[in-house]
PDB file of N, CA and C in Angstrom:
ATOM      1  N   UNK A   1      -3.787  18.402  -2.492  1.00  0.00           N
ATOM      2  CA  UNK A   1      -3.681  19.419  -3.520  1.00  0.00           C
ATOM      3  C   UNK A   1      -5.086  19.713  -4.037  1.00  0.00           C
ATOM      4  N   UNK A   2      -5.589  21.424  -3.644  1.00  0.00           N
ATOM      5  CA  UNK A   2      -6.892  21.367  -4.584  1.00  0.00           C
ATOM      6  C   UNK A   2      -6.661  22.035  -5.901  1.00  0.00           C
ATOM      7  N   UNK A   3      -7.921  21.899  -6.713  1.00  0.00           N
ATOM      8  CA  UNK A   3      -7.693  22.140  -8.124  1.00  0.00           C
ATOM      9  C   UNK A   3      -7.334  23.439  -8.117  1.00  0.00           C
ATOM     10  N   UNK A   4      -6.538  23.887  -8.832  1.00  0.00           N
ATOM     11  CA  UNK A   4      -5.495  25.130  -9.243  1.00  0.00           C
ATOM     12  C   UNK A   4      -6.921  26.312  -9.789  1.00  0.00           C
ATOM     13  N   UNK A   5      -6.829  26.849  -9.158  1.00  0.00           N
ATOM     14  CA  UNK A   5      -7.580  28.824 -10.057  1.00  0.00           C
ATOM     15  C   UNK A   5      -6.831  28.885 -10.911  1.00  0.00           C
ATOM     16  N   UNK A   6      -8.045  29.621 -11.902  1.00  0.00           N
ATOM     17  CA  UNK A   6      -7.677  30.404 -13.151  1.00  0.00           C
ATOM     18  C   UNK A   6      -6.287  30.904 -13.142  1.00  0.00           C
ATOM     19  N   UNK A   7      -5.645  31.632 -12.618  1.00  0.00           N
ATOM     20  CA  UNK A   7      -4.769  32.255 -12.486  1.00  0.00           C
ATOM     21  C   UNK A   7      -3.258  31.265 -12.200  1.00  0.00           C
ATOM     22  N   UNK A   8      -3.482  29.758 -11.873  1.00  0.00           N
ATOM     23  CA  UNK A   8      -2.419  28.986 -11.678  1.00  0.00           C
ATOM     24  C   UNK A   8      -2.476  28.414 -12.398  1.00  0.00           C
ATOM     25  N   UNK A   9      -3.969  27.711 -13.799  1.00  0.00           N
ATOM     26  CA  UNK A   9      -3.706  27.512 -14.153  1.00  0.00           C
ATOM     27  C   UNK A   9      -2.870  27.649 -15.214  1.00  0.00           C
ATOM     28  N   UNK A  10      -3.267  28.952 -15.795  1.00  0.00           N
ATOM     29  CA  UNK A  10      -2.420  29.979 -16.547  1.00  0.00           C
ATOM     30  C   UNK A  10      -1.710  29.892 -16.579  1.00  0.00           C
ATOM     31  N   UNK A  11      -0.387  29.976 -15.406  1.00  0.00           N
ATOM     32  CA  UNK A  11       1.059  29.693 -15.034  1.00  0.00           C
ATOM     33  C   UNK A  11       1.339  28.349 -15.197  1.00  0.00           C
ATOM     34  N   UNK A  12       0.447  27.476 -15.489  1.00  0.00           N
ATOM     35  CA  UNK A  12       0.862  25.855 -15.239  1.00  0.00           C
ATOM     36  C   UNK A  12       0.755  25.806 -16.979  1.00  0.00           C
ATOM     37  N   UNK A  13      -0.355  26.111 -17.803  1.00  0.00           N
ATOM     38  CA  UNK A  13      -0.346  26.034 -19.088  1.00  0.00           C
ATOM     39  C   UNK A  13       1.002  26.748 -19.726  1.00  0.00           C
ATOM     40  N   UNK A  14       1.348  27.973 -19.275  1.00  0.00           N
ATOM     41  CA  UNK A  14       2.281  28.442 -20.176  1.00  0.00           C
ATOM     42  C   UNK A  14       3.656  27.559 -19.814  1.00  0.00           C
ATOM     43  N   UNK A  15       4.003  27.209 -18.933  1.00  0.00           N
ATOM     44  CA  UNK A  15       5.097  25.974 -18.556  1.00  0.00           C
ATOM     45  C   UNK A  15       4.604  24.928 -18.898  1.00  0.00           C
ATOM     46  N   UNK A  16       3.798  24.295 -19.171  1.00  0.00           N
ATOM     47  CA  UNK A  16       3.461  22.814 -19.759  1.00  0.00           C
ATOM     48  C   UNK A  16       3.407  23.417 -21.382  1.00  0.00           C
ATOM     49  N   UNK A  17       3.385  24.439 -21.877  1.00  0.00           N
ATOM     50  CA  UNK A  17       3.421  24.538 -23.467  1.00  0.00           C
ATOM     51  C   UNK A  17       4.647  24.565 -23.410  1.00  0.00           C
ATOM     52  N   UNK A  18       5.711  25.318 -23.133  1.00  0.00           N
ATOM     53  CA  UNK A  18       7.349  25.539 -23.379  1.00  0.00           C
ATOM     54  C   UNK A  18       8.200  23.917 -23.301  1.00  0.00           C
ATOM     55  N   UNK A  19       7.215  22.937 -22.523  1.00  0.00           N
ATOM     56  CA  UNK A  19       8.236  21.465 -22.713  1.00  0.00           C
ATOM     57  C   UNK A  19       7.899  21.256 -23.680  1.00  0.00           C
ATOM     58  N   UNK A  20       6.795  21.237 -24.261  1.00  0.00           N
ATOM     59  CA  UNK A  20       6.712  20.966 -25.768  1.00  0.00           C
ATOM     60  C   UNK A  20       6.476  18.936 -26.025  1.00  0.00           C
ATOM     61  N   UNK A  21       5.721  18.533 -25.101  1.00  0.00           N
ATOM     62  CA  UNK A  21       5.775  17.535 -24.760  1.00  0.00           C
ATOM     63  C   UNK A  21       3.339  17.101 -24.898  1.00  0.00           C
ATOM     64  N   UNK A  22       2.989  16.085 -25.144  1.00  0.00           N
ATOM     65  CA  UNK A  22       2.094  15.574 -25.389  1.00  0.00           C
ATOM     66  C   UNK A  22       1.464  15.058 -23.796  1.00  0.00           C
ATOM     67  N   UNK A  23       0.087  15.258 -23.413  1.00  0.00           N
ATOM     68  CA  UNK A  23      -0.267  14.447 -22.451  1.00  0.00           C
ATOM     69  C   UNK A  23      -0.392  12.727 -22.904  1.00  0.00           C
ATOM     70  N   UNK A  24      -1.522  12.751 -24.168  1.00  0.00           N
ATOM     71  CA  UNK A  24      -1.349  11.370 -24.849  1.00  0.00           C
ATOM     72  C   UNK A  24       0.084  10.728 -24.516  1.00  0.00           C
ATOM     73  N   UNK A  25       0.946  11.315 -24.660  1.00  0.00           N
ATOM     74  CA  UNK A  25       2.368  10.715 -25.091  1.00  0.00           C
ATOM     75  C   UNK A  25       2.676  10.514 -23.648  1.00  0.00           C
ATOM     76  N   UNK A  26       2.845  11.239 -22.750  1.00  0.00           N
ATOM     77  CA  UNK A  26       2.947  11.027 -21.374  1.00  0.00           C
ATOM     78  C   UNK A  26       2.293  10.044 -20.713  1.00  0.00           C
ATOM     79  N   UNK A  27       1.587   9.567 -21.228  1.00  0.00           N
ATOM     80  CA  UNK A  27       0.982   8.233 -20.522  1.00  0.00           C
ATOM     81  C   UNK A  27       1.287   6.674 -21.123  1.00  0.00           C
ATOM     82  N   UNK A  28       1.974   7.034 -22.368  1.00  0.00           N
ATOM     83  CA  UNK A  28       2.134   5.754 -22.707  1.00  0.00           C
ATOM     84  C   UNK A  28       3.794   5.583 -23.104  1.00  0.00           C
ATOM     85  N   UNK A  29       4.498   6.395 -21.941  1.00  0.00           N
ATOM     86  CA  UNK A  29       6.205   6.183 -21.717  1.00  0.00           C
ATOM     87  C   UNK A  29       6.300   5.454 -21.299  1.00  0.00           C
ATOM     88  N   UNK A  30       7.479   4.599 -21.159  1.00  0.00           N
ATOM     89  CA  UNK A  30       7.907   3.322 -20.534  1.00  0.00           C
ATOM     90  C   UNK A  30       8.879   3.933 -19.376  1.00  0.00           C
ATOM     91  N   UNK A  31       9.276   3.091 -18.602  1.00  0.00           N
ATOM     92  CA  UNK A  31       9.831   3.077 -17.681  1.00  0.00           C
ATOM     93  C   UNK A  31      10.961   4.441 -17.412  1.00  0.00           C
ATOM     94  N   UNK A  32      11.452   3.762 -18.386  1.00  0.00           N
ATOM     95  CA  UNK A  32      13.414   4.766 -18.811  1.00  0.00           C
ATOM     96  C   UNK A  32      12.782   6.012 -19.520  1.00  0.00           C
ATOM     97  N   UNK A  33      11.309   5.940 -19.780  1.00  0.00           N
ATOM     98  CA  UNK A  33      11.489   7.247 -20.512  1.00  0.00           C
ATOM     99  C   UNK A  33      10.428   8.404 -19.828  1.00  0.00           C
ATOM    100  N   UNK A  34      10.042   8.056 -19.004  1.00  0.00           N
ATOM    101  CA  UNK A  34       9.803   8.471 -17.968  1.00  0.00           C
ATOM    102  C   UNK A  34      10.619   9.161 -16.641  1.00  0.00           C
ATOM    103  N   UNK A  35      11.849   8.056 -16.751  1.00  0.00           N
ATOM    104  CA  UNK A  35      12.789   8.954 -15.758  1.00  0.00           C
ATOM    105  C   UNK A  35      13.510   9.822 -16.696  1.00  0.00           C
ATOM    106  N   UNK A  36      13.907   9.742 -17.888  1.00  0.00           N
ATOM    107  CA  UNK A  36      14.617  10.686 -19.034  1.00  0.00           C
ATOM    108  C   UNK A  36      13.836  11.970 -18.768  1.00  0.00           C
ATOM    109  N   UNK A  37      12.894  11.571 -18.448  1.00  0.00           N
ATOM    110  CA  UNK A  37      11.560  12.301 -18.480  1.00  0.00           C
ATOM    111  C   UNK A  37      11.641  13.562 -17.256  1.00  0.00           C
ATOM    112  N   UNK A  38      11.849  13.025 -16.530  1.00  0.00           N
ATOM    113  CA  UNK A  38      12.020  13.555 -15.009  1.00  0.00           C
ATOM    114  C   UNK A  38      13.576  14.512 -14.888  1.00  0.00           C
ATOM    115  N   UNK A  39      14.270  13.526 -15.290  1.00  0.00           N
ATOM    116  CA  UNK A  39      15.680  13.971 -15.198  1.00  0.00           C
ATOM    117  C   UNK A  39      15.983  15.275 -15.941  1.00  0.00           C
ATOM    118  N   UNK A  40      15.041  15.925 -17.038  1.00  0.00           N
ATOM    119  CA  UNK A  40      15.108  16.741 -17.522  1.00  0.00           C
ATOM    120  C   UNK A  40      14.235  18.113 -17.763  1.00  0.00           C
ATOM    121  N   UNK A  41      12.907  17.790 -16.858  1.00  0.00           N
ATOM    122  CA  UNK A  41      12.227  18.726 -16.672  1.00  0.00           C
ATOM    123  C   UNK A  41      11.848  18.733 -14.938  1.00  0.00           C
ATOM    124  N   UNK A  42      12.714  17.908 -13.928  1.00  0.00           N
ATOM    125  CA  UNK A  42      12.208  18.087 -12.663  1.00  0.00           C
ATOM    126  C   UNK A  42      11.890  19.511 -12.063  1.00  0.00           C
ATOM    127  N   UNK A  43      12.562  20.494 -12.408  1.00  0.00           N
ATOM    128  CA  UNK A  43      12.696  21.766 -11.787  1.00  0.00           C
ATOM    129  C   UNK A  43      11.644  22.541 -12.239  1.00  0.00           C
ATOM    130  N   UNK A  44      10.676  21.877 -13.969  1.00  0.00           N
ATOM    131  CA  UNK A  44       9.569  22.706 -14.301  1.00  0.00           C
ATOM    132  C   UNK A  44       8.183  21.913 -13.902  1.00  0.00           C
ATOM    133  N   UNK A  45       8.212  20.406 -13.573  1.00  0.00           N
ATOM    134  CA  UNK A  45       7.239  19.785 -12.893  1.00  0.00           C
ATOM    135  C   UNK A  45       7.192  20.196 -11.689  1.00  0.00           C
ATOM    136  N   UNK A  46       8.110  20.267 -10.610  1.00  0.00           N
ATOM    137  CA  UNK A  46       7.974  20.656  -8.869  1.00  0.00           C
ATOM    138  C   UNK A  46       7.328  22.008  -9.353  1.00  0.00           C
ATOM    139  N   UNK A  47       7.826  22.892 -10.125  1.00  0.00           N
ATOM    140  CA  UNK A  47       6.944  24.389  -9.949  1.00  0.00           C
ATOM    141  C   UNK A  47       5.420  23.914 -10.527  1.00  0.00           C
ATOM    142  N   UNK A  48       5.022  23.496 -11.415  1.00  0.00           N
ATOM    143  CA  UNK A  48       3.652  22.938 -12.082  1.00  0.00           C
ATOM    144  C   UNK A  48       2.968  22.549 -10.660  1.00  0.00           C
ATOM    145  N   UNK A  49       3.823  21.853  -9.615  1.00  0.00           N
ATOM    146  CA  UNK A  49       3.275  21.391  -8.472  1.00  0.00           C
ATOM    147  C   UNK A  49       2.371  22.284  -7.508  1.00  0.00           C
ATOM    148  N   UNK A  50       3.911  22.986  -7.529  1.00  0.00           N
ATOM    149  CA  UNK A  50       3.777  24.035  -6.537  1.00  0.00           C
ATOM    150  C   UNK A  50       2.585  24.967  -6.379  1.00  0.00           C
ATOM    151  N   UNK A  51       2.572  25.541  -8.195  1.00  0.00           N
ATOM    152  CA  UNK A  51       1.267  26.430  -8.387  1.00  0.00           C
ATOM    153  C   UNK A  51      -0.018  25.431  -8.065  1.00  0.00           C
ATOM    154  N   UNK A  52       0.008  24.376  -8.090  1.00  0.00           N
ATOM    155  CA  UNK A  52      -1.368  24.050  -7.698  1.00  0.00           C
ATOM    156  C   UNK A  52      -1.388  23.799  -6.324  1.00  0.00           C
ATOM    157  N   UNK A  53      -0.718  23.851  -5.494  1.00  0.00           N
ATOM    158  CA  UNK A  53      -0.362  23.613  -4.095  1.00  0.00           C
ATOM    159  C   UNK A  53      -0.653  25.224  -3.726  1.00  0.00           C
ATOM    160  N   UNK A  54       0.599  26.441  -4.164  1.00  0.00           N
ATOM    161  CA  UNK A  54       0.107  27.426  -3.427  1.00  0.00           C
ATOM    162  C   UNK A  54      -0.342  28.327  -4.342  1.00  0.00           C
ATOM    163  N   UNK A  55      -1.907  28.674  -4.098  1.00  0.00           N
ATOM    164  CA  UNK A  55      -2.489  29.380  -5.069  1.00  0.00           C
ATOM    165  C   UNK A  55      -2.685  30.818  -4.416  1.00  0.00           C
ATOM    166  N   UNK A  56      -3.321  31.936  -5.404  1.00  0.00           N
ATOM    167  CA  UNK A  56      -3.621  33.355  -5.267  1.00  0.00           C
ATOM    168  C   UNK A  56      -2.385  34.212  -5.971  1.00  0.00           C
ATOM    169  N   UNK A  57      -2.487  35.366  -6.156  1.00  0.00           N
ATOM    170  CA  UNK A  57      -1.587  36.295  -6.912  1.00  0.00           C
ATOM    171  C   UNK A  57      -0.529  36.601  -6.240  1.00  0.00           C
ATOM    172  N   UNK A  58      -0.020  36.578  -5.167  1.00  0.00           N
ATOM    173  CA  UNK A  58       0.830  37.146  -4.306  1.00  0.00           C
ATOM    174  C   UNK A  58       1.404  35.739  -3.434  1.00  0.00           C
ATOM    175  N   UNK A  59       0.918  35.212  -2.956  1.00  0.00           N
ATOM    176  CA  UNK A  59       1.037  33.854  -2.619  1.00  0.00           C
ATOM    177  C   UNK A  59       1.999  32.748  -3.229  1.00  0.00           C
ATOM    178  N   UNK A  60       1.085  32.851  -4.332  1.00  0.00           N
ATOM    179  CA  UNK A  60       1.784  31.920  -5.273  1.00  0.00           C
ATOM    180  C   UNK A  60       2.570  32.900  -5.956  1.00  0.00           C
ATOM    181  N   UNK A  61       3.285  33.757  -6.164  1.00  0.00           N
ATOM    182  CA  UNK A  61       4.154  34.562  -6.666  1.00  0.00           C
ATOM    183  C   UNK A  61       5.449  34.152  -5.385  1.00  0.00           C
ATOM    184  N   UNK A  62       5.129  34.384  -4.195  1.00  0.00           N
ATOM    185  CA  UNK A  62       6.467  34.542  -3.357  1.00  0.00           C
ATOM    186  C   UNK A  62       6.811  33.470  -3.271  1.00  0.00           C
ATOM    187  N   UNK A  63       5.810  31.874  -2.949  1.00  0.00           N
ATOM    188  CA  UNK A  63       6.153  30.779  -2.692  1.00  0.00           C
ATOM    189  C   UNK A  63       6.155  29.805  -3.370  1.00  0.00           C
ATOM    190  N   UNK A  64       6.024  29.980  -4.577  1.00  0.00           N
ATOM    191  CA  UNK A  64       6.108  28.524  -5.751  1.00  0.00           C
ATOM    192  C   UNK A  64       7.624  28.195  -5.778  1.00  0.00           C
ATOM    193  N   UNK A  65       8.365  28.773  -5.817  1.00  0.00           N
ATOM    194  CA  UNK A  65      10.093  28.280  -5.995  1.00  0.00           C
ATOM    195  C   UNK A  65      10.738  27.457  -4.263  1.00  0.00           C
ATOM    196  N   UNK A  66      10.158  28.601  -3.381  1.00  0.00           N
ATOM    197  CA  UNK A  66      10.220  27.713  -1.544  1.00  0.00           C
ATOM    198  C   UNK A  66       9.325  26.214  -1.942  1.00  0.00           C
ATOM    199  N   UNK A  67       8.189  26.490  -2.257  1.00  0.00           N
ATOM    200  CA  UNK A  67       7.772  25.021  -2.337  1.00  0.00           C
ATOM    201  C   UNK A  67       8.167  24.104  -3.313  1.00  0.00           C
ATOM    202  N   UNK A  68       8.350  24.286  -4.650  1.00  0.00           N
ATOM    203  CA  UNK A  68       8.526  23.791  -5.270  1.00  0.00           C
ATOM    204  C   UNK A  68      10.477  22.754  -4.680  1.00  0.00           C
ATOM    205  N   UNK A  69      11.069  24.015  -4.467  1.00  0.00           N
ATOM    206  CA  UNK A  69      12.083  23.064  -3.442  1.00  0.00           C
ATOM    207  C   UNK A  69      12.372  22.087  -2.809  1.00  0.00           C
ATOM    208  N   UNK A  70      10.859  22.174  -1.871  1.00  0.00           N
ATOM    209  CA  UNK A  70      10.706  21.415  -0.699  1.00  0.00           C
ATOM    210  C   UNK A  70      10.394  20.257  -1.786  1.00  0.00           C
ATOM    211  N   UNK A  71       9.483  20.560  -2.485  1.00  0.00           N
ATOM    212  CA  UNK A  71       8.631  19.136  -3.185  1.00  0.00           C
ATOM    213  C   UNK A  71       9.840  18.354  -4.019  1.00  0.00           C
ATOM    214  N   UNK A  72      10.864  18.688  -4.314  1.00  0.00           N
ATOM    215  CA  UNK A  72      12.301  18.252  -4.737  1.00  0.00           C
ATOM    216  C   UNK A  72      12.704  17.420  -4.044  1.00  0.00           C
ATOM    217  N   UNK A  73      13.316  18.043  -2.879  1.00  0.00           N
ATOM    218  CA  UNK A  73      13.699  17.542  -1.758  1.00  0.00           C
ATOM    219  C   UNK A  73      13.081  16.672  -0.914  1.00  0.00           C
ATOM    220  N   UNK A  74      11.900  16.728  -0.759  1.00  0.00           N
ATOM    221  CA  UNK A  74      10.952  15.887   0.176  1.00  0.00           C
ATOM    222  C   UNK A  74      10.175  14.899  -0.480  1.00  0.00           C
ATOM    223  N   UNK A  75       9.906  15.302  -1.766  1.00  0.00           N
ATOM    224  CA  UNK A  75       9.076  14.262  -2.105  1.00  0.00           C
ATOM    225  C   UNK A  75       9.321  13.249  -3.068  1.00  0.00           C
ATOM    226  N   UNK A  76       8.852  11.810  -2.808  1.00  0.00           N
ATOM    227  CA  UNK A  76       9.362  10.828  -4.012  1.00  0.00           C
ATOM    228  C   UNK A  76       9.296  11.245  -5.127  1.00  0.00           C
ATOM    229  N   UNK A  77      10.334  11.020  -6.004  1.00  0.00           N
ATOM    230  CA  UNK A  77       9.897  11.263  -7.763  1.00  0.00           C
ATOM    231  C   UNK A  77       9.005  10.471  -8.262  1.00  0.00           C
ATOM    232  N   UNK A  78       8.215   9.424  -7.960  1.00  0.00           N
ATOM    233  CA  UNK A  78       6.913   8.800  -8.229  1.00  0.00           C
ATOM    234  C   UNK A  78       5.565   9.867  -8.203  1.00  0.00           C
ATOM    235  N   UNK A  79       5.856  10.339  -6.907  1.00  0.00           N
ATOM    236  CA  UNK A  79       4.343  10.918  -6.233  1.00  0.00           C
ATOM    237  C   UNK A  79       4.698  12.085  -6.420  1.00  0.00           C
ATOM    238  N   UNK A  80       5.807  12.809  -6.816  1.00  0.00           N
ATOM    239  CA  UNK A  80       5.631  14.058  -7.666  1.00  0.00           C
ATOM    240  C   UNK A  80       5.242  14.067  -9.242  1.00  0.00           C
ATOM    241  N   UNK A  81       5.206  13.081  -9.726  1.00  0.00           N
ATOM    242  CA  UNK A  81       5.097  12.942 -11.066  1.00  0.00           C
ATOM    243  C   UNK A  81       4.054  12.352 -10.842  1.00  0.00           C
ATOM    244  N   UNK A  82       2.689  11.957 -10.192  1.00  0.00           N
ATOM    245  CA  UNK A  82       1.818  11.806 -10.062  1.00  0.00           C
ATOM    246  C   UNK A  82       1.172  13.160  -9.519  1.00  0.00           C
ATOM    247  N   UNK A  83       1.652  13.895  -8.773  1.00  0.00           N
ATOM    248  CA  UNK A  83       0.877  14.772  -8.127  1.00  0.00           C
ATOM    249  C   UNK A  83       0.799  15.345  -9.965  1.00  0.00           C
ATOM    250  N   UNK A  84       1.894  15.986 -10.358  1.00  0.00           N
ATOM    251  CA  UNK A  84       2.074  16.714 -11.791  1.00  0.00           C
ATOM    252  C   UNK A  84       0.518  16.264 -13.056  1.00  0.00           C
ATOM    253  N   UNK A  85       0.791  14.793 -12.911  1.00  0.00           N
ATOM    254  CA  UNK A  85      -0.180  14.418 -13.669  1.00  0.00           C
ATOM    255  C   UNK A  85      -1.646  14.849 -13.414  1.00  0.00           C
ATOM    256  N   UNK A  86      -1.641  15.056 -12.229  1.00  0.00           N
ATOM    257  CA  UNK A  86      -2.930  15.349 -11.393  1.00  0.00           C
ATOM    258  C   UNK A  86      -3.198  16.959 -11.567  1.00  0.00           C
ATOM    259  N   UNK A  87      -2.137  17.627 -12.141  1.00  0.00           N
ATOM    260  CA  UNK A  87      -2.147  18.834 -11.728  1.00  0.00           C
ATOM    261  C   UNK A  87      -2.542  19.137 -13.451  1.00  0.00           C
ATOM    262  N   UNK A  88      -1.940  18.131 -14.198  1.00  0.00           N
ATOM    263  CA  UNK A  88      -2.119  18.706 -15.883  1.00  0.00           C
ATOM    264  C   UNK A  88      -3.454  18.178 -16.177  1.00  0.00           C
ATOM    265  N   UNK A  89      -4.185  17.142 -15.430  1.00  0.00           N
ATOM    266  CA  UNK A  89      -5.367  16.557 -15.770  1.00  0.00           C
ATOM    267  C   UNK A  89      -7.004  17.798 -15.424  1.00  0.00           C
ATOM    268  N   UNK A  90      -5.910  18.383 -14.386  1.00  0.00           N
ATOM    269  CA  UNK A  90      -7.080  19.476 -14.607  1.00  0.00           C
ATOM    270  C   UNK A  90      -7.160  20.783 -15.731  1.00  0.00           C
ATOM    271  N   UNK A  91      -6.589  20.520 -16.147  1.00  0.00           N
ATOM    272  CA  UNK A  91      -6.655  21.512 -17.462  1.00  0.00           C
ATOM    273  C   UNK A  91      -7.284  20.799 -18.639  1.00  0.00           C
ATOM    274  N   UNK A  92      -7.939  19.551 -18.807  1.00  0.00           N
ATOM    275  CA  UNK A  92      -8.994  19.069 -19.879  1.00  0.00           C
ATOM    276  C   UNK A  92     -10.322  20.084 -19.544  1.00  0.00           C
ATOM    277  N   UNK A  93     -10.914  20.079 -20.386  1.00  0.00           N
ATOM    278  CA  UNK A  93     -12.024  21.119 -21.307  1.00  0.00           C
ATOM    279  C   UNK A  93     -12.636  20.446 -21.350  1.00  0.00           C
ATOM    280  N   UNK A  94     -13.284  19.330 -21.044  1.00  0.00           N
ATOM    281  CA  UNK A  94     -14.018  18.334 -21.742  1.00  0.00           C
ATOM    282  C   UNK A  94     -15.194  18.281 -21.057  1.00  0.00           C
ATOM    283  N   UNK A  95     -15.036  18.392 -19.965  1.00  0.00           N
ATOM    284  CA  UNK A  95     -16.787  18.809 -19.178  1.00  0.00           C
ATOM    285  C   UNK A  95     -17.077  19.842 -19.945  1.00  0.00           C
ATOM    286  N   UNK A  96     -16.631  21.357 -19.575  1.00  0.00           N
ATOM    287  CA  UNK A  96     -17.265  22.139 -20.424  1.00  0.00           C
ATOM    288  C   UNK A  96     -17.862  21.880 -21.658  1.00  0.00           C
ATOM    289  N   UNK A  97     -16.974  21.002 -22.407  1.00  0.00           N
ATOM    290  CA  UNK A  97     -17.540  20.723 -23.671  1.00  0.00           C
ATOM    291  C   UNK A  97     -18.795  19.959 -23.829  1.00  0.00           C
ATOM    292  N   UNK A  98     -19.103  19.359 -22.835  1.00  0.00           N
ATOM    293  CA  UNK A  98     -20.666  18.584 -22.489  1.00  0.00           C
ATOM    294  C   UNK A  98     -21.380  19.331 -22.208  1.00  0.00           C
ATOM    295  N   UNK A  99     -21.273  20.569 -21.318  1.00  0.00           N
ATOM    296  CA  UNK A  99     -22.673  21.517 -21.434  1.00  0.00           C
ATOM    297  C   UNK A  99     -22.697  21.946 -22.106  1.00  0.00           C
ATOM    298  N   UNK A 100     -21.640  22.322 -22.984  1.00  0.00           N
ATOM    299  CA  UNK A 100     -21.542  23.456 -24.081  1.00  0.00           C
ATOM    300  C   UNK A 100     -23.060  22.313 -25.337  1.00  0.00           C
ATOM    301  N   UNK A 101     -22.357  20.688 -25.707  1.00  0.00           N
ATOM    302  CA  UNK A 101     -23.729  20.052 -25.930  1.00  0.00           C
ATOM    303  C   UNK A 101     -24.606  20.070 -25.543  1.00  0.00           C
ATOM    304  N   UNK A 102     -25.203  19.673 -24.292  1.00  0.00           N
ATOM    305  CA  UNK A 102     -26.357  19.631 -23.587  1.00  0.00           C
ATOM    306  C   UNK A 102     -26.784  21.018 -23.645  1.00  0.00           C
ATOM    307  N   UNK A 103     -26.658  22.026 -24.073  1.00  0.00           N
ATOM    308  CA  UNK A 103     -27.103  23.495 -23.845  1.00  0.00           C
ATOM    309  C   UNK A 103     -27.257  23.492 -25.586  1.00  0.00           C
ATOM    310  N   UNK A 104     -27.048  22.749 -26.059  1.00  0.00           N
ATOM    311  CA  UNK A 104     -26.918  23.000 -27.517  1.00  0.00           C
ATOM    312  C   UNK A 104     -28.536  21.939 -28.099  1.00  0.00           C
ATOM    313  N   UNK A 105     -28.643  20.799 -27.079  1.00  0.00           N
ATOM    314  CA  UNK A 105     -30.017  19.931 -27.701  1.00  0.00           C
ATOM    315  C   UNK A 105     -30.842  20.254 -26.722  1.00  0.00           C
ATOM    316  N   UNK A 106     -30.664  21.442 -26.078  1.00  0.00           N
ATOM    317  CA  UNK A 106     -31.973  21.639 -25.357  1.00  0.00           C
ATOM    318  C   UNK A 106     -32.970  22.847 -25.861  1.00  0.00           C
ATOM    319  N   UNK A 107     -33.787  22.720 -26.164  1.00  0.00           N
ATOM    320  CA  UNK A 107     -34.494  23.735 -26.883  1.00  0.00           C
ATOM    321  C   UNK A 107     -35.434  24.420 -26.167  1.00  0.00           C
ATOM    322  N   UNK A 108     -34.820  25.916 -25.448  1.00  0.00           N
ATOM    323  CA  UNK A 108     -36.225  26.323 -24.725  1.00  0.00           C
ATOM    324  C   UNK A 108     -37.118  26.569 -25.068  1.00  0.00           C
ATOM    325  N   UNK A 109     -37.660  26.776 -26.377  1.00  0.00           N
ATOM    326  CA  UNK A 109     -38.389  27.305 -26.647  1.00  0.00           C
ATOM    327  C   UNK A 109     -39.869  26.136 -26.856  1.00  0.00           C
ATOM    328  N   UNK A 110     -39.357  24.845 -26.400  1.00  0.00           N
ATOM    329  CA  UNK A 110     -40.395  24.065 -26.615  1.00  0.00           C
ATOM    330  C   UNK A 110     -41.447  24.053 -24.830  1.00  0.00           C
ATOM    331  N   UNK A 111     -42.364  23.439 -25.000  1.00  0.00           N
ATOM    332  CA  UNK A 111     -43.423  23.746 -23.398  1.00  0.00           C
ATOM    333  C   UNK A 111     -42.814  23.002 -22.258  1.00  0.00           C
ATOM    334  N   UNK A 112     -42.844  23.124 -21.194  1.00  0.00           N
ATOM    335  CA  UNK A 112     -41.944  22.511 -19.848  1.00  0.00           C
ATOM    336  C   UNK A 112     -42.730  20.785 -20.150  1.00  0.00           C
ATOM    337  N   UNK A 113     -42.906  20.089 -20.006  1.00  0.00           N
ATOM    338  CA  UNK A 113     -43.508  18.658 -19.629  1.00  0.00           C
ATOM    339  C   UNK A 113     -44.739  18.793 -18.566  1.00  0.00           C
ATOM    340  N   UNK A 114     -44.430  19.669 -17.911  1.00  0.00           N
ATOM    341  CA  UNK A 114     -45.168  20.112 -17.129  1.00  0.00           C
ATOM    342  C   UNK A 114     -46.696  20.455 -17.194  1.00  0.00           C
ATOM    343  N   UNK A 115     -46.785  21.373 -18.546  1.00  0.00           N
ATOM    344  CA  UNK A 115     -47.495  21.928 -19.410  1.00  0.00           C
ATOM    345  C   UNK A 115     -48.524  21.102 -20.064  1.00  0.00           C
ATOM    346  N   UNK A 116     -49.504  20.303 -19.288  1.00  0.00           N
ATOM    347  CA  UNK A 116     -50.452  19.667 -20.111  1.00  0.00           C
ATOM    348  C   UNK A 116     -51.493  20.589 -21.297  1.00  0.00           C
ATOM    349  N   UNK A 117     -51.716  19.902 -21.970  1.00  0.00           N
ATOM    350  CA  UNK A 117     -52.976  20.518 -22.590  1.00  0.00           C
ATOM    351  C   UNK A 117     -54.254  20.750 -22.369  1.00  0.00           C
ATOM    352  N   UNK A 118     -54.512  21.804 -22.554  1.00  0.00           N
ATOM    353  CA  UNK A 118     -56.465  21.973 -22.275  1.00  0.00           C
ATOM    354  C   UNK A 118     -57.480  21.939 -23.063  1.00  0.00           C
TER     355      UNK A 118
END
């Protein structure tokens, strides 16, 4: 699975807002609540899948529900709920948010290092 485009992720955010559910909180379920877990949103995790599996506008429009199927059907509920996790972990901000710092304590306006004195 590669990381999902703009455009899947989009589709993956607006279905991961409607469960109404916490990533924090998702990692520190227990066993039973994890499959509670499954048992009640499987049909909106396999599509979360899917879009990061088949990406582009047209693409992923005709085939997220065919795949998402297959990934039902074919795949363990472990390693779909891992792929899922994998798929919501790319939607952290948090790199950005490091250049957004590092672009923030860098001051061009001071001389390269480079720049000895004469």
């Amino acid at each position: 699975m590669r990381v999902p485009n703009l455009e899947s992720r989009v589709r993956i955010s607006k279905m991961y807002l409607k469960m109404d559910v916490k990533y924090t909180d998702l990692e520190k379920y227990t066993f039973e609540q994890k499959l509670d877990f499954m048992r009640k949103h499987t049909k909106t995790v396999s599509r979360m899948v899917a879009y990061g599996i088949v990406r582009g506008w047209l693409l992923g429009r005709l085939m997220n529900r065919p795949v998402a199927w297959m990934l039902r059907n074919c795949m363990h509920p472990a390693a779909l709920e891992d792929a899922w996790m994998l798929a919501i972990g790319t939607m952290n901000t948090v790199p950005f948010g490091n250049i957004i710092r590092l672009a923030e304590v860098m001051n061009l306006m001071l001389p390269n290092l480079s720049h000895g004195k004469r």
